[in-house]
Protein backbone atom coordinates (compact mmCIF):
# COMPACT_ATOMS: atom_id res chain seq x y z
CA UNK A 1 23.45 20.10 39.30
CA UNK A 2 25.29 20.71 42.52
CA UNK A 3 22.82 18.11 44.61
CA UNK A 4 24.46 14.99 41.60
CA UNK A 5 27.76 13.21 41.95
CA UNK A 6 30.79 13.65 39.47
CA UNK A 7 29.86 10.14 38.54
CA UNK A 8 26.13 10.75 38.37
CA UNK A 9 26.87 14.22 35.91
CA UNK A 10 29.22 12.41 33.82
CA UNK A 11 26.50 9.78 33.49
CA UNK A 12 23.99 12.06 32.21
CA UNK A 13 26.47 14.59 29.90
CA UNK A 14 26.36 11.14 27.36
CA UNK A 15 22.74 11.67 27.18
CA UNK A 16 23.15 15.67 26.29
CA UNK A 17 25.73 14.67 23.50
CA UNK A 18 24.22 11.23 22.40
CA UNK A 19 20.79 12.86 21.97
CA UNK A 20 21.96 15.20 18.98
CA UNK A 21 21.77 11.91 16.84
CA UNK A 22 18.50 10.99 17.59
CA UNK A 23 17.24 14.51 16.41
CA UNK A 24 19.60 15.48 13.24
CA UNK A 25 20.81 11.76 11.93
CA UNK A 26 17.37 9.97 13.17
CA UNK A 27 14.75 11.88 12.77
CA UNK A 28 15.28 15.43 11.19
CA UNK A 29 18.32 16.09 8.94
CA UNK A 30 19.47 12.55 7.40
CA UNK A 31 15.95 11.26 5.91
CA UNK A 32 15.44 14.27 4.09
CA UNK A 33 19.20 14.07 2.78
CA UNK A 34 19.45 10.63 1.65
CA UNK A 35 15.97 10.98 -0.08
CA UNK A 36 17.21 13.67 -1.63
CA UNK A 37 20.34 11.86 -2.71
CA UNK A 38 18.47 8.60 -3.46
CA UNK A 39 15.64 10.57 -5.60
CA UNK A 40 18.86 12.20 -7.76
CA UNK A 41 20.16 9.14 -8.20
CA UNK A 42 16.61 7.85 -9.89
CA UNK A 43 16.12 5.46 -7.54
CA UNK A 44 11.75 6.30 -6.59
CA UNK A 45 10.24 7.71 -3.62
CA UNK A 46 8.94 3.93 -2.64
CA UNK A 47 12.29 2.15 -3.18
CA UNK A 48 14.43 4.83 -0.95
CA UNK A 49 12.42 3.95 1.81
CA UNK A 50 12.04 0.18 1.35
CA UNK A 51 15.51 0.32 1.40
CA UNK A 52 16.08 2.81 4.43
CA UNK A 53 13.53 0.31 6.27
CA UNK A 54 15.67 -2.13 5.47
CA UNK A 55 18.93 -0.95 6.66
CA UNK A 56 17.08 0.05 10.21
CA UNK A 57 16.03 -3.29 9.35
CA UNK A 58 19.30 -5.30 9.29
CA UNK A 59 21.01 -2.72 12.44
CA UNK A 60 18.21 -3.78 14.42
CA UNK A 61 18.79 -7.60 14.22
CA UNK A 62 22.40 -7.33 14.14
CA UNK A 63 22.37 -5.60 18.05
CA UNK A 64 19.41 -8.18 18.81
CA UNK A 65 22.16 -11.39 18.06
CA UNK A 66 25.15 -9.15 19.88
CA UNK A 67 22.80 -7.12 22.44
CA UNK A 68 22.44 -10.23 25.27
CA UNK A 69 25.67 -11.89 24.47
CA UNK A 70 28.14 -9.04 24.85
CA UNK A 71 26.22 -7.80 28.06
CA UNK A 72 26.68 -10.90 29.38
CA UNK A 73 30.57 -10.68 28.32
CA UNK A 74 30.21 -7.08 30.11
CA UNK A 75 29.66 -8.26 33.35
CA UNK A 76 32.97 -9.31 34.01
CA UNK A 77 34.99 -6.82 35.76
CA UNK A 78 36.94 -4.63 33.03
CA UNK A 79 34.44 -4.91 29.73
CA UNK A 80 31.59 -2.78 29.95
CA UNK A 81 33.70 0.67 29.77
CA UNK A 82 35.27 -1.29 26.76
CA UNK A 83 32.19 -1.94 25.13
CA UNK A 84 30.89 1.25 25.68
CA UNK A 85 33.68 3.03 24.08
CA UNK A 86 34.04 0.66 21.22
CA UNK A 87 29.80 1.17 20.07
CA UNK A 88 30.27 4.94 21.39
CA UNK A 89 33.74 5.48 18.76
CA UNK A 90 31.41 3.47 15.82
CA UNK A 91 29.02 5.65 16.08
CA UNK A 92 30.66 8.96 15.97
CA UNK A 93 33.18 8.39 13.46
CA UNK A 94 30.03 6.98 11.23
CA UNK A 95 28.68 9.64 11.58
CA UNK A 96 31.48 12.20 11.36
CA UNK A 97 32.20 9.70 7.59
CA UNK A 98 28.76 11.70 6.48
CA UNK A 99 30.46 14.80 6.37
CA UNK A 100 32.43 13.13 3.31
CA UNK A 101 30.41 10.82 1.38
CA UNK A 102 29.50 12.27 -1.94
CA UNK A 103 25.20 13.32 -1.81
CA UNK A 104 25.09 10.73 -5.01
CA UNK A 105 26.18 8.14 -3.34
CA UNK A 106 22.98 6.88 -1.42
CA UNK A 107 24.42 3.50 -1.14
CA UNK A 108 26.69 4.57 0.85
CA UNK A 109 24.88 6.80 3.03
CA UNK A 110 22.72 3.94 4.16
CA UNK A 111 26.02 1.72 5.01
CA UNK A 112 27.27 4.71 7.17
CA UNK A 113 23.90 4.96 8.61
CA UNK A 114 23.54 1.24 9.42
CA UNK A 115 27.11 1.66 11.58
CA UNK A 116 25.83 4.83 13.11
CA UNK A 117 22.59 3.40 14.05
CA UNK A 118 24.97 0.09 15.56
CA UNK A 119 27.10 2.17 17.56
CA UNK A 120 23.69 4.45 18.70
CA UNK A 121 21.92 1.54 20.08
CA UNK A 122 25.07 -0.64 21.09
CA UNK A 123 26.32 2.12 23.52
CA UNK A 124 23.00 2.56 25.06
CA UNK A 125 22.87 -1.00 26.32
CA UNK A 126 25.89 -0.60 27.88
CA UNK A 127 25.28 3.13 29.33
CA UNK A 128 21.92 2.33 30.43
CA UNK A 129 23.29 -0.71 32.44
CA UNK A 130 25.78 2.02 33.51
CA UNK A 131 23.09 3.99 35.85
CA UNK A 132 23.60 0.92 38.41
CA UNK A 133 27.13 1.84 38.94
CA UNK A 134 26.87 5.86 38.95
CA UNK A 135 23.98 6.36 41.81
CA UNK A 136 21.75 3.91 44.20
CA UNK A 137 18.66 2.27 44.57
CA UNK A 138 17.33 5.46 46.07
CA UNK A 139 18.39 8.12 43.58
CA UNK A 140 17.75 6.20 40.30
CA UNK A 141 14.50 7.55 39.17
CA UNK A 142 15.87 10.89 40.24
CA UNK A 143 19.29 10.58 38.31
CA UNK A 144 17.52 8.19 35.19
CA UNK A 145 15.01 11.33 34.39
CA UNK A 146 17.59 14.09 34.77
CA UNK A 147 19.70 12.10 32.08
CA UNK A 148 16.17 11.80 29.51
CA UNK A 149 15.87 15.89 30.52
CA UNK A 150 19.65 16.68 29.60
CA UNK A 151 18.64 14.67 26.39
CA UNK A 152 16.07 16.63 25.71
CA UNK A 153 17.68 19.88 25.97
CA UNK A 154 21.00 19.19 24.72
CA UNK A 155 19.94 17.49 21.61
CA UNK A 156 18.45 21.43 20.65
CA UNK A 157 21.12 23.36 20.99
CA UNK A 158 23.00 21.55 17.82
CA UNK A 159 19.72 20.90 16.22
CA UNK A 160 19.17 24.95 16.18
CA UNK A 161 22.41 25.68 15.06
CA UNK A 162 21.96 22.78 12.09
CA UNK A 163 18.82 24.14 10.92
CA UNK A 164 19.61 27.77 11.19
CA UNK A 165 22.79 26.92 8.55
CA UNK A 166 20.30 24.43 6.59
CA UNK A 167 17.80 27.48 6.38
CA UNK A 168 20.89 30.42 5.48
CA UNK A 169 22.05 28.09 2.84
CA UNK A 170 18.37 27.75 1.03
CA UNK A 171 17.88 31.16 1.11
CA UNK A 172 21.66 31.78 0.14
CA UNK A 173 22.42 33.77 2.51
CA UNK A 174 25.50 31.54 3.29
CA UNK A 175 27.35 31.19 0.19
CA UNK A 176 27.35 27.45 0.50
CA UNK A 177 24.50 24.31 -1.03
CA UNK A 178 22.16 22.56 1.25
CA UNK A 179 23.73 19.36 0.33
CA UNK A 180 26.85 21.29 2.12
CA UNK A 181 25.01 22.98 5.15
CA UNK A 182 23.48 19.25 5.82
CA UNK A 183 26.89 17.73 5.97
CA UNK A 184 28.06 20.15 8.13
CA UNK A 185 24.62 19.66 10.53
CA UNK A 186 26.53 15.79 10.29
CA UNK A 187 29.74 16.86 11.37
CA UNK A 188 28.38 19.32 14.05
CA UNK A 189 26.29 15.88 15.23
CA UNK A 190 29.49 13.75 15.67
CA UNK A 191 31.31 16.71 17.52
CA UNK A 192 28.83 17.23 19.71
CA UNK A 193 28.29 13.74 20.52
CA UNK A 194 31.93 12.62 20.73
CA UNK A 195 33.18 15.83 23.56
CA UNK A 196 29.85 14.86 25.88
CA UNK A 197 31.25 11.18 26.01
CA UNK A 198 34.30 12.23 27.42
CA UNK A 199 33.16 12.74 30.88
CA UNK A 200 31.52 9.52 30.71
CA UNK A 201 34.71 7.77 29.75
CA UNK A 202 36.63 9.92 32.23
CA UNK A 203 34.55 9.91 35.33
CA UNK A 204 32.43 6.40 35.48
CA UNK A 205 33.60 3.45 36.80
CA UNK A 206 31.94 -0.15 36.59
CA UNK A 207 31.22 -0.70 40.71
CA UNK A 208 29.26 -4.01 40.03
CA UNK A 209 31.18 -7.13 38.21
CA UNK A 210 31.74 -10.44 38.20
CA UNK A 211 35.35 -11.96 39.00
CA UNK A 212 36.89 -12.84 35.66
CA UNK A 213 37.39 -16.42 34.72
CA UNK A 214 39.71 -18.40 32.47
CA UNK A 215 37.04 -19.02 28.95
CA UNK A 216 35.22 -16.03 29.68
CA UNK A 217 33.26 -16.32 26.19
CA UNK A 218 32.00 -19.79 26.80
CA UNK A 219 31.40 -18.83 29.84
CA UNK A 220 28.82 -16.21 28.87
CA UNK A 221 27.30 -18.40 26.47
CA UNK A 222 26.38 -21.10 28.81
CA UNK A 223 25.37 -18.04 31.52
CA UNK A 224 23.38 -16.58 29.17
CA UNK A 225 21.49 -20.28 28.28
CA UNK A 226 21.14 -20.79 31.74
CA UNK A 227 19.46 -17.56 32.10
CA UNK A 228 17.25 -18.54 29.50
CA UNK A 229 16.37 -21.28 31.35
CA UNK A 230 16.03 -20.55 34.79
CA UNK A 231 13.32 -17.61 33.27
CA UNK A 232 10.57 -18.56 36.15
CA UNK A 233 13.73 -17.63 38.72
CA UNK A 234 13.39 -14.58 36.62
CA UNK A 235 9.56 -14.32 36.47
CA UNK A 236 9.14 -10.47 37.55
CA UNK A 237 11.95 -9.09 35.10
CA UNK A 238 10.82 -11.07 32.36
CA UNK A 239 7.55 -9.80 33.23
CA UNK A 240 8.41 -6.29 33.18
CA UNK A 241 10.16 -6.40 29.81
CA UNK A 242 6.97 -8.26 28.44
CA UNK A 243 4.89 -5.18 29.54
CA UNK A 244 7.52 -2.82 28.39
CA UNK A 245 7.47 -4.41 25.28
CA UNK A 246 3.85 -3.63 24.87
CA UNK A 247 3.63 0.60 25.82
CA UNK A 248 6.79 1.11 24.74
CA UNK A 249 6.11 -0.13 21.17
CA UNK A 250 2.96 2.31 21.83
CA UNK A 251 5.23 5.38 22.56
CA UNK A 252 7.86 4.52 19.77
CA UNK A 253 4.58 4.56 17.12
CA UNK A 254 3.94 7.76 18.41
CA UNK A 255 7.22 9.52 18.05
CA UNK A 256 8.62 8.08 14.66
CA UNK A 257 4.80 7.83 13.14
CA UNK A 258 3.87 11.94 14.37
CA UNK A 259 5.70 13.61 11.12
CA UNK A 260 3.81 11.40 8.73
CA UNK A 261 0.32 11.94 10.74
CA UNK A 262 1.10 15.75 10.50
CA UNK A 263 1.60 15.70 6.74
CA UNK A 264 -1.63 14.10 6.64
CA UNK A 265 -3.23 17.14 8.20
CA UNK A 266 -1.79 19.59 5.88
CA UNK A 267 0.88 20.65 8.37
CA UNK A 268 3.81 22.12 6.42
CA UNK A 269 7.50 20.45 7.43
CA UNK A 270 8.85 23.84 8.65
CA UNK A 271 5.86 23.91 11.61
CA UNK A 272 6.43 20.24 12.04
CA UNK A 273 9.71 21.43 12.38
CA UNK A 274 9.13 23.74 15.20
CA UNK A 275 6.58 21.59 16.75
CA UNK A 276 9.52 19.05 16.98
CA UNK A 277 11.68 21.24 18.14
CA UNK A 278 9.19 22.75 20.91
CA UNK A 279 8.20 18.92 21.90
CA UNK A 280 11.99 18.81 23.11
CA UNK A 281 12.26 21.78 24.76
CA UNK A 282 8.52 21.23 27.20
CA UNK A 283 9.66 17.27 27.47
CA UNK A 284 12.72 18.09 29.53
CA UNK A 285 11.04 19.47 32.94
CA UNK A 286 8.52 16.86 32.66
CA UNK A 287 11.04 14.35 32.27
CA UNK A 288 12.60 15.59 35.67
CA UNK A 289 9.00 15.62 37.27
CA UNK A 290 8.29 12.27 36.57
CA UNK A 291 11.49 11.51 38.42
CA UNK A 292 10.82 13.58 41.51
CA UNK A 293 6.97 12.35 41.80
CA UNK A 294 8.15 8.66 41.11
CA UNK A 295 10.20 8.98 44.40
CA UNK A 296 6.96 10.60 46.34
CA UNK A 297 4.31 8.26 44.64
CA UNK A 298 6.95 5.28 43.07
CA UNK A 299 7.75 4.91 39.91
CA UNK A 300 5.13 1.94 39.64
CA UNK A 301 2.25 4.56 39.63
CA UNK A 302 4.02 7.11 37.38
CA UNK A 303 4.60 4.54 34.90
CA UNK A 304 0.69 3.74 34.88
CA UNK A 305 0.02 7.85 35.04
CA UNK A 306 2.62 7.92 31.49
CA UNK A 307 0.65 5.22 30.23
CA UNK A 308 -2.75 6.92 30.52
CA UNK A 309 -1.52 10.05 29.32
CA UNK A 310 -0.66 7.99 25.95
CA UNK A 311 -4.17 6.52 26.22
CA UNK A 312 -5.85 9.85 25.96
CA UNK A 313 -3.00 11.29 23.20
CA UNK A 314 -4.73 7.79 21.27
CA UNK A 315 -7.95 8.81 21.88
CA UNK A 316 -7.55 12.58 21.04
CA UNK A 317 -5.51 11.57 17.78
CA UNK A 318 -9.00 10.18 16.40
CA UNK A 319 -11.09 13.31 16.77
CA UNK A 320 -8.07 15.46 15.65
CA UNK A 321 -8.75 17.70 12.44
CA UNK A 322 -6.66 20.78 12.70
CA UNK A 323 -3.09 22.12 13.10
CA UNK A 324 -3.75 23.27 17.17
CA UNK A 325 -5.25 20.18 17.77
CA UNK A 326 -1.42 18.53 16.51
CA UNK A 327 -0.10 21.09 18.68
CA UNK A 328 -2.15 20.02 21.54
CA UNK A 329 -1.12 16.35 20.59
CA UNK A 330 2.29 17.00 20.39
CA UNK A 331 1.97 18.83 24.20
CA UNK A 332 0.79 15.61 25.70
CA UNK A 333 2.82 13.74 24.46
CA UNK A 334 5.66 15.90 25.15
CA UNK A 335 4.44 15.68 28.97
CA UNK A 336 5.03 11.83 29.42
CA UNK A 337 7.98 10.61 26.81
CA UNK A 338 10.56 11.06 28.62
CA UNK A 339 9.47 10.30 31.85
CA UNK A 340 8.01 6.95 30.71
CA UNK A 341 11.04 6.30 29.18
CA UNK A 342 13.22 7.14 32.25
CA UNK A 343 11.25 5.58 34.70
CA UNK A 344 11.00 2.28 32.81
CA UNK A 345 15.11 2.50 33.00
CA UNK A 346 15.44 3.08 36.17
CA UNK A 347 12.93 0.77 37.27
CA UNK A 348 14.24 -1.93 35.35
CA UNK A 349 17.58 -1.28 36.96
CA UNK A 350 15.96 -1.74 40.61
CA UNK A 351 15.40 -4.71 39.38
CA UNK A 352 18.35 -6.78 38.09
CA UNK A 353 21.05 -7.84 40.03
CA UNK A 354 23.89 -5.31 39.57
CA UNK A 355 26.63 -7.75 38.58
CA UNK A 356 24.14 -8.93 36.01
CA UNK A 357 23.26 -5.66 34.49
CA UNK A 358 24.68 -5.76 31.38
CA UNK A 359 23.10 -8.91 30.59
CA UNK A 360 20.17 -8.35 31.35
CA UNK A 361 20.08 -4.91 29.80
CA UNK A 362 21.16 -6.40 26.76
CA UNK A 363 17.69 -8.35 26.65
CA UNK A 364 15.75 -4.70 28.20
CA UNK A 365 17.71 -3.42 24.42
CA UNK A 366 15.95 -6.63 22.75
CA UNK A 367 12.76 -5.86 23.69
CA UNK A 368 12.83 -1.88 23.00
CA UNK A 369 13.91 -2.82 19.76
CA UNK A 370 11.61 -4.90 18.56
CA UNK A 371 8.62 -3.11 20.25
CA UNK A 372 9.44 -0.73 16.47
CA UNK A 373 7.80 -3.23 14.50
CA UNK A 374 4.24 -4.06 15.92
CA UNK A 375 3.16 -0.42 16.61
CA UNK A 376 3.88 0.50 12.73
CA UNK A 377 2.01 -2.71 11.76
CA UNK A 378 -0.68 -2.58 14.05
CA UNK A 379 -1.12 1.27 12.46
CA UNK A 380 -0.65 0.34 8.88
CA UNK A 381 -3.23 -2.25 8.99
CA UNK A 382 -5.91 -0.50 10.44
CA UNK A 383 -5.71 2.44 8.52
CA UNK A 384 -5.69 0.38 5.58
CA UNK A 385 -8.68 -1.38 6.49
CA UNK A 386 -10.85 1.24 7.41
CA UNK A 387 -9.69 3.76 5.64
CA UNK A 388 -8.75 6.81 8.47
CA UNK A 389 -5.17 7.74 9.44
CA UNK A 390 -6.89 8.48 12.40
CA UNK A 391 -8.46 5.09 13.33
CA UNK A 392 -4.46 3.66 12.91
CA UNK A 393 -3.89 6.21 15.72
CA UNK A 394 -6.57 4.95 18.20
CA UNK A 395 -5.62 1.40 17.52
CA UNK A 396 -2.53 1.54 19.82
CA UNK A 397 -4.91 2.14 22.67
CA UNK A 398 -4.23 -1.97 22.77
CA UNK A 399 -1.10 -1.88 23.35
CA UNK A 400 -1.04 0.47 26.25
CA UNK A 401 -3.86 -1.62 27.90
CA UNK A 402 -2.24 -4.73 27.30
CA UNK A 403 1.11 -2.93 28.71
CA UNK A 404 -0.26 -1.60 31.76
CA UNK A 405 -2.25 -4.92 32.55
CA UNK A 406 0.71 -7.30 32.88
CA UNK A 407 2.67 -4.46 34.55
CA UNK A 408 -0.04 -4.55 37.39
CA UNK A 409 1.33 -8.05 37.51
CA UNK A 410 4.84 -7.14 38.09
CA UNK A 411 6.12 -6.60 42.00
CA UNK A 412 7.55 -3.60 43.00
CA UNK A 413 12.02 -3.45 43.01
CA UNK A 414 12.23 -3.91 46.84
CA UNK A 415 9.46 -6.14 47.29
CA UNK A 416 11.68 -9.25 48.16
CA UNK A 417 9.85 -10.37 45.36
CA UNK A 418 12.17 -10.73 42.89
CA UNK A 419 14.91 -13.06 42.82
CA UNK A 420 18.62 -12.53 42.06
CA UNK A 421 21.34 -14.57 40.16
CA UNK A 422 24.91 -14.88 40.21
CA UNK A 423 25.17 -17.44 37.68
CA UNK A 424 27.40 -19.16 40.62
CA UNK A 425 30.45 -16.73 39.95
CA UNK A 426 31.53 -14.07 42.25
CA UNK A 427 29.77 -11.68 44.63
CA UNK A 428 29.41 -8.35 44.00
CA UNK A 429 32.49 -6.68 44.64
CA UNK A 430 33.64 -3.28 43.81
CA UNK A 431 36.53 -1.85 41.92
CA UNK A 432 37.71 0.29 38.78
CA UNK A 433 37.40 -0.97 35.31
């Protein structure tokens, strides 16, 4: 990492520590533990997850009402570190409570895990509006990739160590219960994730701000409206999030809705497991070669090259039948998550005017959140209605061709097409926070 800025490393080690969450408490260790805890408690196999989709549910709205206003709140000079560390601390200590809450108590579980998932996606806004202080127009694809790569990788270092105790404990070869090894995989989460924010908190600096004001909260509620209003003044960005809403909602289907396909197939949970775990591990270089062909090509074309690799996963998902062909899947996929992801960050950023990140990432949050619900429809219905998992699968196709159809729309960052907004407050300035 010697070619990256303090700032710029700093940046990324929140990624490496903030990932572990997404792997143990979102997708590999928690589920399984509060079904577990929910099913001992009587409460049946359809209920617990009614009611976990309803807690992701209720998280989800609660940062779509906070998301816009407090980045708009952020842009003032002095708040986003603030806000950062406030959704950053919810999050870990959430999920450091785990650790403690009796495996009975399932109610309680999913309050923790609403908090966690709070703090999770409340931090992001603010770190992700964070890459237009830590590096420049220039280096963004570059520096937005390597931070999806260090996710990659650093999320499997604890998610190793929290299966290998989850596995010694089964086969009692640690002379503690899986209900114990789990909460230990919890606390292992939170310490990982809380020493990797340090450097962030440490090291980065909010470079783009507005002058505060007296009323600064009525202030950003009539900025805010006026953004709303003035959204032809914003045509491109809004464009850009309206095509991100559409292949990213394609991408998140993928991901969250893989494990269930698997089962499906007769893949056991120990090789979806490893599958998992392997996806990580292959999607970190190609996360990192997205960036460096997005500043040879631009990150325009590498965004339609992701978006036609998740075409073809589609298409191959309807004539899959066997285990290697989910491997194969899971490959592709693994080549272009990341670096669709990244690139749609950093492109985004290009975009916005700097002392109006926050803001507007706030809205970029919005629509990344909500893109979760029209995938899982769009894949419940059709396999319903015809029948075939598989058909479900190829049925996202239309999102991904509706995504990269108003993105051909959307000018290149650097165009001169794309107009800024200061909200008439002060120029960009620079400073420490």
């Amino acid at each position: 990492m010697g070619s990256y800025s303090k700032e710029e490393k700093s940046w990324m080690w929140y990624d490496w520590g903030h990932s572990a969450y997404s792997i143990i408490i979102s997708t590999a260790v928690f589920p399984l533990f509060y079904k577990a805890a929910a099913e001992d408690a009587g409460v049946s196999a359809t209920n617990s997850t009614a009611y976990l989709g309803y807690t992701i549910a209720i998280s989800t709205f609660i940062l779509a009402l906070l998301g816009p206003i407090l980045g708009t709140i952020a842009d003032y000079q002095g708040f986003k570190k603030t806000f950062f560390a406030g959704f950053s601390l919810l999050g870990i200590v959430a999920t450091a409570l785990l650790t403690f809450i009796p495996n009975d108590s399932w109610e309680l579980l999913l309050v923790c895990y609403m908090f966690i998932a709070i703090g999770s996606a409340g931090s992001n806004v603010f770190y992700d509006a964070f890459l237009v202080d830590v590096t420049d127009d220039e280096r963004m694809n570059k520096v937005s990739a390597r931070g999806f790569a260090f996710g990659y990788i650093g999320s499997t270092i604890p998610f190793i160590i929290s299966i290998a105790i989850i596995l010694l404990a089964e086969q009692e070869v640690l002379p503690i219960s899986v209900t114990a090894a789990s909460q230990i995989a919890f606390f292992i989460t939170a310490l990982w994730w809380g020493v990797f924010t340090l450097p962030m908190l440490r090291n980065v600096r909010q470079k783009h701000y507005l002058n505060r004001e007296p009323r600064i909260v009525a202030n950003s509620f009539k900025r805010l409206y006026e953004t709303l209003k003035q959204i032809k003044q914003h045509r491109a960005i809004f464009l850009f999030l309206l095509a991100y809403f559409f292949y990213i909602d394609g991408v998140g289907t993928i991901i969250t809705m893989s494990t269930a396909y698997g089962t499906d197939l007769g893949i056991e949970s120990t090789d979806l497991l490893i599958i998992l775990f392997v996806t990580q591990v292959v999607a970190a270089p190609f996360a990192m070669l997205y960036g460096r062909l997005a500043d040879r090509f631009s990150g325009k074309i590498m965004l339609y090259v992701g978006i036609c690799v998740y075409i073809i996963v589609c298409i191959y998902a309807y004539f899959m039948k066997s285990a290697f062909d989910f491997w194969v899947l899971a490959m592709l996929v693994a080549t272009s998550q990341g670096g669709i992801q990244a690139l749609s960050r950093s492109y985004f950023a290009r975009m916005v005017p700097k002392e109006n990140a926050n803001r507007f990432f706030g809205f970029y949050n919005i629509f990344d959140k909500f893109a979760s619900i029209l995938g899982p429809l769009l894949v419940g219905v059709t396999a319903q209605l015809t029948g075939h998992t598989s058909m479900g699968v190829f049925s996202l196709v239309i999102l991904f061709i509706v995504g990269i159809v108003i993105l051909m729309r959307v000018p290149e960052p650097g165009t001169g097409q794309i107009v800024g907004f200061s909200g008439g407050h002060g120029d960009k300035t620079s400073g420490l926070d």
